[in-house]
C-alpha atoms as a PDB file:
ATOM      1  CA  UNK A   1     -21.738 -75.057 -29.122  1.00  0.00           C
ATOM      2  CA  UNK A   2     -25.133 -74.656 -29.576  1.00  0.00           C
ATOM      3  CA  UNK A   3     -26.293 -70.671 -30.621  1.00  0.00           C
ATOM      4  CA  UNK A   4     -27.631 -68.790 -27.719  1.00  0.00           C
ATOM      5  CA  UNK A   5     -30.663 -66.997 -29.673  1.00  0.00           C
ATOM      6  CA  UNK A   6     -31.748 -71.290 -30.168  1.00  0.00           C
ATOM      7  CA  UNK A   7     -32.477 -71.718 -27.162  1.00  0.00           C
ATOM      8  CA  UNK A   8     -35.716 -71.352 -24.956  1.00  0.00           C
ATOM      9  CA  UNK A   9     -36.731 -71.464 -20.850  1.00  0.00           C
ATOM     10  CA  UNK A  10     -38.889 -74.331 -19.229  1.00  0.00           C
ATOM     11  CA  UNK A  11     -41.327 -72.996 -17.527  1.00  0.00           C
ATOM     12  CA  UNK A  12     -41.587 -75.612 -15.381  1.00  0.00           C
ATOM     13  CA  UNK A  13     -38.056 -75.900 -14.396  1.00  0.00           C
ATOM     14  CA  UNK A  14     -36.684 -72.703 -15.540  1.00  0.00           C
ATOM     15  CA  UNK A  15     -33.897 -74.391 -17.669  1.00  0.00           C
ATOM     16  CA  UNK A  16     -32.479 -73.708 -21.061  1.00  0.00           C
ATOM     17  CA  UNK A  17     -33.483 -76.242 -23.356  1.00  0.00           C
ATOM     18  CA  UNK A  18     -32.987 -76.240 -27.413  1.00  0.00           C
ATOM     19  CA  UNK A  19     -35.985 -74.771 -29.316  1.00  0.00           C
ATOM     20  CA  UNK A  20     -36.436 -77.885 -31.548  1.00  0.00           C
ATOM     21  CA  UNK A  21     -37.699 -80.302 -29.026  1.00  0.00           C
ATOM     22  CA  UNK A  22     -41.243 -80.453 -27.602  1.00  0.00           C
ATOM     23  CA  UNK A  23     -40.327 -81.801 -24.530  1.00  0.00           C
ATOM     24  CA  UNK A  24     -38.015 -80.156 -21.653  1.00  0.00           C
ATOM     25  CA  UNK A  25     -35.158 -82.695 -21.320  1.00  0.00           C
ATOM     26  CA  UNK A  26     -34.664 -81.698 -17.864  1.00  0.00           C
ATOM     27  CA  UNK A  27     -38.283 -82.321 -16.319  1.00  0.00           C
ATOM     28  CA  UNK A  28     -40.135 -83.508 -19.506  1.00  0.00           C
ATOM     29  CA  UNK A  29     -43.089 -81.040 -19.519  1.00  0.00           C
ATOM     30  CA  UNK A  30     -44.068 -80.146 -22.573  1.00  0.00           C
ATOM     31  CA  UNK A  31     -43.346 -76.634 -23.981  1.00  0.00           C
ATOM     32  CA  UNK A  32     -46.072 -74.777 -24.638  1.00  0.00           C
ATOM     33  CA  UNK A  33     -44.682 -71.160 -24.858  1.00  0.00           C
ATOM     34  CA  UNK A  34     -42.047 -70.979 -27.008  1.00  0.00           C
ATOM     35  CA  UNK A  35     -41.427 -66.946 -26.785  1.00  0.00           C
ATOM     36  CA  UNK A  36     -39.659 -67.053 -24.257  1.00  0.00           C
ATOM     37  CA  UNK A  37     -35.765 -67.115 -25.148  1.00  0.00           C
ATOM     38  CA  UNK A  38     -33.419 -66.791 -22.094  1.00  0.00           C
ATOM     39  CA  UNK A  39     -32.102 -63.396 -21.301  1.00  0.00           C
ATOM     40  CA  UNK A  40     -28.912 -61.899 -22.312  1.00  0.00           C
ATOM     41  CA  UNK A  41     -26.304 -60.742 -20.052  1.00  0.00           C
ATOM     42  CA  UNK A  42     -26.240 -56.993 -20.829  1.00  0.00           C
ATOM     43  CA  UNK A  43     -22.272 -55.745 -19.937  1.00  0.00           C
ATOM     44  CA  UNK A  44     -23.563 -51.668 -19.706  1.00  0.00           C
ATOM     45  CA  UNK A  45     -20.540 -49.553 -19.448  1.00  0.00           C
ATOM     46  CA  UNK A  46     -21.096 -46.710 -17.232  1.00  0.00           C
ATOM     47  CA  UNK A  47     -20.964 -43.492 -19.057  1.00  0.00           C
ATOM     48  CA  UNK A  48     -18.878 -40.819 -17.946  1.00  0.00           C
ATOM     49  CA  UNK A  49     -19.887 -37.341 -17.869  1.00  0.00           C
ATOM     50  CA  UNK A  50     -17.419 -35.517 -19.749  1.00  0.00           C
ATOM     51  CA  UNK A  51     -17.797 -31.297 -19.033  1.00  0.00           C
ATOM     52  CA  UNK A  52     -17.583 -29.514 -22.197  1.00  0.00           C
ATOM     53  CA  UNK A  53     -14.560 -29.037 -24.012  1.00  0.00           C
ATOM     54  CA  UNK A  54     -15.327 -24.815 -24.493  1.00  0.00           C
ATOM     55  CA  UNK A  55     -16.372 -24.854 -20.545  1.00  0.00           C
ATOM     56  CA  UNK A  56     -12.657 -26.446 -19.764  1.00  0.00           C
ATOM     57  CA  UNK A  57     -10.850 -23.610 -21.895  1.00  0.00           C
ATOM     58  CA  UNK A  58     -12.794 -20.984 -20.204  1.00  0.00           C
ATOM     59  CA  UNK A  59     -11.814 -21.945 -16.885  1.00  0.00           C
ATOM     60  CA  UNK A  60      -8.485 -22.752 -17.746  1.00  0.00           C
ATOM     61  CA  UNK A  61      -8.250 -19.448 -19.461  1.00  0.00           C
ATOM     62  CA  UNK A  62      -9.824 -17.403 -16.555  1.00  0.00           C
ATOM     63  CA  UNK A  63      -7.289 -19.069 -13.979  1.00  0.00           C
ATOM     64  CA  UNK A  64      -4.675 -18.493 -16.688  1.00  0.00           C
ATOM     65  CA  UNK A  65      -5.758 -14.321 -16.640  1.00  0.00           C
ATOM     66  CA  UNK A  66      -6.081 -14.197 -12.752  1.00  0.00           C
ATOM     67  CA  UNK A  67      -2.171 -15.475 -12.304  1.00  0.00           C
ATOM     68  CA  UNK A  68      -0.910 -13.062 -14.875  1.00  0.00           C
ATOM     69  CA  UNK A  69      -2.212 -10.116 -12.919  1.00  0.00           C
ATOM     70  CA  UNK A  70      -1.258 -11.460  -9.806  1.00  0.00           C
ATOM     71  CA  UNK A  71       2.477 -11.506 -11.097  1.00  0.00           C
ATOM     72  CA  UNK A  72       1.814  -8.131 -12.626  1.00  0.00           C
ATOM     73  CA  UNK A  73       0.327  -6.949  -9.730  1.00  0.00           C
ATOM     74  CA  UNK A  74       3.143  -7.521  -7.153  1.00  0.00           C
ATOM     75  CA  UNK A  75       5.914  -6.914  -9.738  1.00  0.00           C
ATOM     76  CA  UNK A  76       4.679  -3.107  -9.832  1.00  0.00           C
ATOM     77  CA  UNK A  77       4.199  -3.106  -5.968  1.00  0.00           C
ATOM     78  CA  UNK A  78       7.594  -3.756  -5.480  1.00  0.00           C
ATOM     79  CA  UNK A  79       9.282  -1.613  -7.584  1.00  0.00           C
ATOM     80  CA  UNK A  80       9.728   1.613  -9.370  1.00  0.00           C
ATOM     81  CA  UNK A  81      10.669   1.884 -13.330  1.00  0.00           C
ATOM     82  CA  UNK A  82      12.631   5.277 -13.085  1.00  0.00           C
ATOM     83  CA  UNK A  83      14.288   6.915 -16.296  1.00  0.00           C
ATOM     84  CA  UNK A  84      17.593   8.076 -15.793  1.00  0.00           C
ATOM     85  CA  UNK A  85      19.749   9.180 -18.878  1.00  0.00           C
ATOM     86  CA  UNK A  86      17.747   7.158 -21.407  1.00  0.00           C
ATOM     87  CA  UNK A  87      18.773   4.077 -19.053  1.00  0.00           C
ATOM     88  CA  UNK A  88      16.175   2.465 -16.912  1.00  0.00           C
ATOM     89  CA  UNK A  89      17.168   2.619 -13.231  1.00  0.00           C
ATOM     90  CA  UNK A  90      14.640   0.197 -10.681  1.00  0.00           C
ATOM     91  CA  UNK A  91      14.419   0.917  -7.155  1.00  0.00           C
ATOM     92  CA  UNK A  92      13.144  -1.277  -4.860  1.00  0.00           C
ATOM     93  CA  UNK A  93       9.955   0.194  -2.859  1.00  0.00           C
ATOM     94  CA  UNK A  94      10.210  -2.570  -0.240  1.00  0.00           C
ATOM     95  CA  UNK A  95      13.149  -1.666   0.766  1.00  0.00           C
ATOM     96  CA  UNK A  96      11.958   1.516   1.508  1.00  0.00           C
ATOM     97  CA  UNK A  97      14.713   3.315  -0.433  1.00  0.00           C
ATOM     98  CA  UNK A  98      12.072   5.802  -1.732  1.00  0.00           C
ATOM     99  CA  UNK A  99      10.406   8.714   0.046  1.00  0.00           C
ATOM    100  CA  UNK A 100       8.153  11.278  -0.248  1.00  0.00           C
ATOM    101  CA  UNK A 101      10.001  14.535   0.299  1.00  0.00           C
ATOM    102  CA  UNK A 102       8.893  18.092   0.371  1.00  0.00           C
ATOM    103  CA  UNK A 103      10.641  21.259  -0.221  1.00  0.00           C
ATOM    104  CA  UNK A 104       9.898  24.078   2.615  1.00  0.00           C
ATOM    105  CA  UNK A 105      11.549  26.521   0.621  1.00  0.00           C
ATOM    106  CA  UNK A 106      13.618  27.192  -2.993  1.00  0.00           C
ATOM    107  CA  UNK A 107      16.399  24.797  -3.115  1.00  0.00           C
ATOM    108  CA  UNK A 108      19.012  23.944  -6.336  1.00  0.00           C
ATOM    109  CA  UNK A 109      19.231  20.695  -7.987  1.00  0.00           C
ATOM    110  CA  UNK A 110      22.597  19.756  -8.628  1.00  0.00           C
ATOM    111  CA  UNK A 111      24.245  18.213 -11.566  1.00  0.00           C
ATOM    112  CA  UNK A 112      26.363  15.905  -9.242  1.00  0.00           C
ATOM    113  CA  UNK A 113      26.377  15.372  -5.395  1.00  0.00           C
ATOM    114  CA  UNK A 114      28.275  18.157  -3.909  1.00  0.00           C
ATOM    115  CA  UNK A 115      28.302  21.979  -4.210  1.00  0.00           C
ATOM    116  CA  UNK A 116      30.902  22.023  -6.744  1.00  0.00           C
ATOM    117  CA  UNK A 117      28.784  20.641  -9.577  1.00  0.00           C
ATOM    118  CA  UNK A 118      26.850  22.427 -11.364  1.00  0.00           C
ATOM    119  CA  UNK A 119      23.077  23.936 -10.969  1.00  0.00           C
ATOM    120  CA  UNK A 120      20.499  21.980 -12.898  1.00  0.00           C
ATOM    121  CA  UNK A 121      17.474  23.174 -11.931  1.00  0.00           C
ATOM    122  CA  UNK A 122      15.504  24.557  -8.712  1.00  0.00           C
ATOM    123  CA  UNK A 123      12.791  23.289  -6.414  1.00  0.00           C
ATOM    124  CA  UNK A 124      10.032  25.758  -5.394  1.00  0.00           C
ATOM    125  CA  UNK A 125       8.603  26.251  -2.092  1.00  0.00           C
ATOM    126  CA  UNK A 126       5.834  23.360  -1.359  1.00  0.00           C
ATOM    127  CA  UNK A 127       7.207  21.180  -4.245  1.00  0.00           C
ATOM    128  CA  UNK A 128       6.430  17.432  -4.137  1.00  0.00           C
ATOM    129  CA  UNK A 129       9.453  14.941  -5.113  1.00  0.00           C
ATOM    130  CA  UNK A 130      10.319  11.652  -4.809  1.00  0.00           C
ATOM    131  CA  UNK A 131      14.179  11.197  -3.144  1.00  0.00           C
ATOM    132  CA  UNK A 132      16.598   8.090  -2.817  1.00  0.00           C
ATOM    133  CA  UNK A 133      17.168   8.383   0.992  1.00  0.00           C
ATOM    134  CA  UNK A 134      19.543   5.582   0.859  1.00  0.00           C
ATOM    135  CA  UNK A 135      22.052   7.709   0.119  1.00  0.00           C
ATOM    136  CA  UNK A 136      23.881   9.701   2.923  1.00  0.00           C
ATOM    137  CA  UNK A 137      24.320  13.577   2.405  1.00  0.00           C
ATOM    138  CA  UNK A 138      22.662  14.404  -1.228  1.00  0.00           C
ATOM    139  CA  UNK A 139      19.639  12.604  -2.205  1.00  0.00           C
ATOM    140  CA  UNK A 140      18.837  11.548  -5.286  1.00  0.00           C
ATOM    141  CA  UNK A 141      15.343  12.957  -6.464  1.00  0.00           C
ATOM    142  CA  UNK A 142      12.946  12.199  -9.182  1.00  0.00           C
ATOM    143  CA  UNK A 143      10.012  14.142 -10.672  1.00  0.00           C
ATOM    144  CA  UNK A 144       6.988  12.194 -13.355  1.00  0.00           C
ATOM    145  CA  UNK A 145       9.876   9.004 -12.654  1.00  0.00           C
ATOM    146  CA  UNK A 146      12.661  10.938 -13.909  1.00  0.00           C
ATOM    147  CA  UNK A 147      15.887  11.923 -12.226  1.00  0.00           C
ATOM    148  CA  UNK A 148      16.182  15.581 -12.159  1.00  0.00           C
ATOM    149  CA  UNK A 149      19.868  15.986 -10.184  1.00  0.00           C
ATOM    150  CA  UNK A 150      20.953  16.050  -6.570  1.00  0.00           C
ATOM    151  CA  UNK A 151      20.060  17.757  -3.500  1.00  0.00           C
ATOM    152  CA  UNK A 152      21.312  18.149  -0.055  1.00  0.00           C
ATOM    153  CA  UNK A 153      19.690  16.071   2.163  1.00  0.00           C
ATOM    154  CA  UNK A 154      19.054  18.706   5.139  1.00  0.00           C
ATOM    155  CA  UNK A 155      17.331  21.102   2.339  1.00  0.00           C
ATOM    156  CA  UNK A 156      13.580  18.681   2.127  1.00  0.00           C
ATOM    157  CA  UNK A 157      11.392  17.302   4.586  1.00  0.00           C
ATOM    158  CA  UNK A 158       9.355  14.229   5.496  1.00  0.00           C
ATOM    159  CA  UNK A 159       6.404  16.442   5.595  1.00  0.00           C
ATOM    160  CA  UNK A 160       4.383  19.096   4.355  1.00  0.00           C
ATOM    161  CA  UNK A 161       5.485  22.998   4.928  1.00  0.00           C
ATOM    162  CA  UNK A 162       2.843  24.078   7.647  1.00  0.00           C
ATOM    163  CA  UNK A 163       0.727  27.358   7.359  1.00  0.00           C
ATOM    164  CA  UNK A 164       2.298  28.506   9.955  1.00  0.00           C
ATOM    165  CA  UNK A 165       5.846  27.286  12.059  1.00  0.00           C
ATOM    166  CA  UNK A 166       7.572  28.554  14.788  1.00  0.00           C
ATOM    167  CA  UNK A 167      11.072  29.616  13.611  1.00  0.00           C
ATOM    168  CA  UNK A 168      12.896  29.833  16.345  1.00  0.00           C
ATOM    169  CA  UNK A 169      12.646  30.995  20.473  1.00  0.00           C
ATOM    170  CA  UNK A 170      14.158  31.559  23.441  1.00  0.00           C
ATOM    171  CA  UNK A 171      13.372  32.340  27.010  1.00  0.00           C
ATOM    172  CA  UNK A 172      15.473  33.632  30.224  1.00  0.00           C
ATOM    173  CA  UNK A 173      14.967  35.102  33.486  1.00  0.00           C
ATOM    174  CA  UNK A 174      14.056  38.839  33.458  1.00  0.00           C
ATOM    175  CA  UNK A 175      14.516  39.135  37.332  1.00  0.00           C
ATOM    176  CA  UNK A 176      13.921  36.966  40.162  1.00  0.00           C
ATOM    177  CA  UNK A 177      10.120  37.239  39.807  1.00  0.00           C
ATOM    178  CA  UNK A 178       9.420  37.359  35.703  1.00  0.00           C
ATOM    179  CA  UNK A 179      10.552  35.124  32.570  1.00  0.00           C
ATOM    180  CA  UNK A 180      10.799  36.625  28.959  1.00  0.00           C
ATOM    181  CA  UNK A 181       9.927  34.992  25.939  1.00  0.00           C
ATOM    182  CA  UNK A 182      11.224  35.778  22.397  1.00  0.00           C
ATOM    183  CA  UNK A 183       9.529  33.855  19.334  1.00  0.00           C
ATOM    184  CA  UNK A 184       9.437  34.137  15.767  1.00  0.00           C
ATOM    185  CA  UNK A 185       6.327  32.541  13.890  1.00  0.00           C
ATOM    186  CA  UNK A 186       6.679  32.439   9.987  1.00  0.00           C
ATOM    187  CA  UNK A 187       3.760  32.379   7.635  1.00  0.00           C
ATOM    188  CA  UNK A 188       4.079  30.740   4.654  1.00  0.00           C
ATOM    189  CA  UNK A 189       0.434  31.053   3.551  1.00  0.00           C
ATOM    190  CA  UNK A 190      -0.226  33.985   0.941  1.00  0.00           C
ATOM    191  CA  UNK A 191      -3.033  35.502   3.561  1.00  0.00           C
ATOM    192  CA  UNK A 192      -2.560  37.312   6.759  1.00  0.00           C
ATOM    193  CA  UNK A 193      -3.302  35.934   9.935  1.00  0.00           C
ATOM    194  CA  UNK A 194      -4.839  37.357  12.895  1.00  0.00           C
ATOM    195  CA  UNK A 195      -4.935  36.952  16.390  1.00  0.00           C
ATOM    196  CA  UNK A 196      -2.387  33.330  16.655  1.00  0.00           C
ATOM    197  CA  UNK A 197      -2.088  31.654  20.414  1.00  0.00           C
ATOM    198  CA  UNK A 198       1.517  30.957  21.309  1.00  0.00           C
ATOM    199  CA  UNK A 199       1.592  28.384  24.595  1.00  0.00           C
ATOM    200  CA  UNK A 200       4.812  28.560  26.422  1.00  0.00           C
ATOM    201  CA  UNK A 201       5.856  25.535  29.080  1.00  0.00           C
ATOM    202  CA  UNK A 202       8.638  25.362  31.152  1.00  0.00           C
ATOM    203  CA  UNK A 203       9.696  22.139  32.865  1.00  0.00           C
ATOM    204  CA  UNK A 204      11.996  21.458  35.496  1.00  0.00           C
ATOM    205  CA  UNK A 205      15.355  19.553  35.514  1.00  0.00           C
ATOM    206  CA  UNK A 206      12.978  16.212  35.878  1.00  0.00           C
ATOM    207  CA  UNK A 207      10.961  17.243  33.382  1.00  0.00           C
ATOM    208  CA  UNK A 208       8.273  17.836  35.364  1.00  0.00           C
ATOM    209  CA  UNK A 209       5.506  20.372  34.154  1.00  0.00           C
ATOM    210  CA  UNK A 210       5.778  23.415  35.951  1.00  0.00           C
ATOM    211  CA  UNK A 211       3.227  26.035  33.914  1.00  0.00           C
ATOM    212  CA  UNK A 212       2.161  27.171  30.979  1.00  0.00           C
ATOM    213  CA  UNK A 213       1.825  30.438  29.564  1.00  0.00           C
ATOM    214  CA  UNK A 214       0.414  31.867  26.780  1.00  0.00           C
ATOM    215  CA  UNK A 215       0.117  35.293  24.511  1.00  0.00           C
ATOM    216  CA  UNK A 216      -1.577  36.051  21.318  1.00  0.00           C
ATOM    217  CA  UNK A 217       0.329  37.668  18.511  1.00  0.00           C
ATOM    218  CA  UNK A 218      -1.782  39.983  16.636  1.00  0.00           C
ATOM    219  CA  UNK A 219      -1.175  39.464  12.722  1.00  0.00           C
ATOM    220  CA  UNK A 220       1.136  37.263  10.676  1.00  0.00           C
ATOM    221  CA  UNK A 221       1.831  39.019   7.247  1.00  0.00           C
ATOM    222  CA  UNK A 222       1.776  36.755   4.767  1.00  0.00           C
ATOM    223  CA  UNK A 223       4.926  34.525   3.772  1.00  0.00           C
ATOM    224  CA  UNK A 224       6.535  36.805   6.614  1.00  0.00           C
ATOM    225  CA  UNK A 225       8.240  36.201   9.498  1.00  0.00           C
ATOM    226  CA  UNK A 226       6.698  37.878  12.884  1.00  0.00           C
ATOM    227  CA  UNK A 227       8.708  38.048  16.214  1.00  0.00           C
ATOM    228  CA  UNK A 228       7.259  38.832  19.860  1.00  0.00           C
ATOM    229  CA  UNK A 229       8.503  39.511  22.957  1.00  0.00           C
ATOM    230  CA  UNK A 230       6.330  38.402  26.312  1.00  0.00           C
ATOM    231  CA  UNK A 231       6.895  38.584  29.784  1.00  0.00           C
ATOM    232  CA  UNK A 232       5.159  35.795  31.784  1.00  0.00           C
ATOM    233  CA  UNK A 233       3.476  37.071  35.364  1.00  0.00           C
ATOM    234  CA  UNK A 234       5.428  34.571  37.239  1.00  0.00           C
ATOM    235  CA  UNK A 235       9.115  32.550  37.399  1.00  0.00           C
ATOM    236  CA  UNK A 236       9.131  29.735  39.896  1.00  0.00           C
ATOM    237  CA  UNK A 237      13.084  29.877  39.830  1.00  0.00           C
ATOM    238  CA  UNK A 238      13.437  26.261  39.265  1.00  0.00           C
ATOM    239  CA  UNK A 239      13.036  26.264  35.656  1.00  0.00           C
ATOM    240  CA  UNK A 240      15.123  24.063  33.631  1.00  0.00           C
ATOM    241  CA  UNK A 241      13.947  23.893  29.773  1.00  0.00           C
ATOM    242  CA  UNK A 242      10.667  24.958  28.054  1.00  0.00           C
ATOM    243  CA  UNK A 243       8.637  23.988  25.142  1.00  0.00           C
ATOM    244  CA  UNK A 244       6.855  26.390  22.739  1.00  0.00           C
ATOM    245  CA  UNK A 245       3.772  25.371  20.301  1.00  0.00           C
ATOM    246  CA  UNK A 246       0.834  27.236  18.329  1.00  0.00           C
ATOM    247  CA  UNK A 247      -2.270  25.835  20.057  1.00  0.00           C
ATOM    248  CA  UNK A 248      -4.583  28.104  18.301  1.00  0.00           C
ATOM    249  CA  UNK A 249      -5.152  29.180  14.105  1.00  0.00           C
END
C-alpha cells in the first residue's frame, strides 16, 4: 500500500496519482503543480462541555442544605420536645393535643390528677400555659416546655380573662306591666371603671326578638365585683328567655 502523504491530485482529472511520475496515469496530462497532496479525512470529535467540577459541588451542596431544613423544618412543626422528669416526653401538635390555656383566676397545680395528691405549685390570675387537652378531667400543663403538675380541667380557659365579664344574672316579672333585672359585672382590671352599658334582650319561646333594654352602671371598683338591680319600663308578658351583654367600655 502505497503511503498517503506520496501521493498528489491531477488537476486535470482530480485523481490521486503517485508523486514520482510526471504524467497522470489516469488522463496523461502532465503535472505541473506538485503541492498539491490530497486532503486528509479529519475524524473531529465533538467536544463536550463539561461544567466545572467546584460549580457541581456547590449546587449539589446548596440542594443538599435546602432538604435538611426542609426535614428540620416540618419535624419541629409537628411536634413539641417537652421535659418531663429528666425524660423527654413529644406531643404531637397536629393532632391538636396541645392548647393554649389561660387561668381566670388562682388555681393549684397538682402533684397527680385528682384532689388527693398533693399541691405543687399555683397558677396566678391571667397566667399563660400550655395544657394536654387530650386528657379528660385534669389536664396536663407545661410552662418554658416543662411539666409543672395537674389541673382540673374546668379551672382554665380557651381564652383570655376579659376586663370586664358579666358574672352572673337573672330576670323575672315584677308585675304584670314591669320586668326586673339583677346582674353582677366583675372587674378584673386594677382601675375603676365608670359609667358601663348593660343591654338586656328578652326573646320569646321562638326565639324571636322581642326588646332590648339597657342601664348604665355607674363604677366598677377594680378587681371587684358590682351588682345592679333595673326595672325595665315595659313586660310584653310573652317573654320566654333573655340574653345579657356589655355593649359599651
Amino acid at each position: 500500500m502505497q503511503d498517503h502523504d506520496s501521493m498528489i491530485v491531477c488537476q486535470n482529472c482530480k485523481k490521486q496519482v503517485n508523486s514520482d511520475t510526471n504524467y497522470c496515469s489516469y488522463c496523461g496530462k502532465e503535472l505541473t503543480n506538485r503541492n498539491i497532496k490530497p486532503k486528509k479525512e479529519l475524524k473531529t470529535k465533538e467536544k463536550k462541555e463539561i461544567p466545572h467540577k467546584g460549580i457541581l459541588i456547590t449546587i449539589i451542596l446548596s440542594l443538599t442544605i435546602i432538604a435538611v431544613y426542609c426535614i428540620v423544618l416540618q419535624l419541629d412543626l409537628d411536634h413539641y420536645k417537652l421535659k418531663s422528669n429528666n425524660n423527654t416526653k413529644s406531643i404531637s401538635r397536629s393532632n391538636g393535643v396541645l392548647a393554649t390555656m389561660y387561668a381566670h383566676k388562682t388555681v393549684n397545680i397538682r402533684k397527680g390528677k385528682g384532689t388527693n395528691t398533693s399541691i405543687v405549685g399555683q397558677l396566678k390570675t391571667n397566667d399563660i400555659v400550655k395544657a394536654d387537652i387530650s386528657m379528660n378531667d385534669w389536664l396536663e400543663i407545661y410552662k418554658n416546655g416543662e411539666s409543672k403538675g395537674f389541673v382540673f380541667r374546668k379551672l382554665l380557659k380557651s381564652y383570655p380573662l376579659p376586663d370586664y365579664e358579666i358574672i352572673s344574672y337573672y330576670w323575672d316579672t315584677y308585675d304584670y306591666y314591669t320586668l326586673v333585672w339583677n346582674v353582677k359585672v366583675k372587674n378584673n382590671t386594677l382601675f375603676s371603671k365608670f359609667n358601663t352599658r348593660i343591654e338586656f334582650t328578652t326573646y320569646d319561646i321562638n326565639g324571636k326578638k322581642i326588646k332590648s333594654y339597657y342601664t348604665y352602671i355607674s363604677e366598677l371598683t377594680p378587681e371587684g365585683i358590682t351588682t345592679s338591680k333595673t326595672y325595665s319600663d315595659r313586660c310584653f308578658g310573652n317573654e320566654y328567655s333573655a340574653f345579657v351583654i356589655i355593649v359599651q367600655y
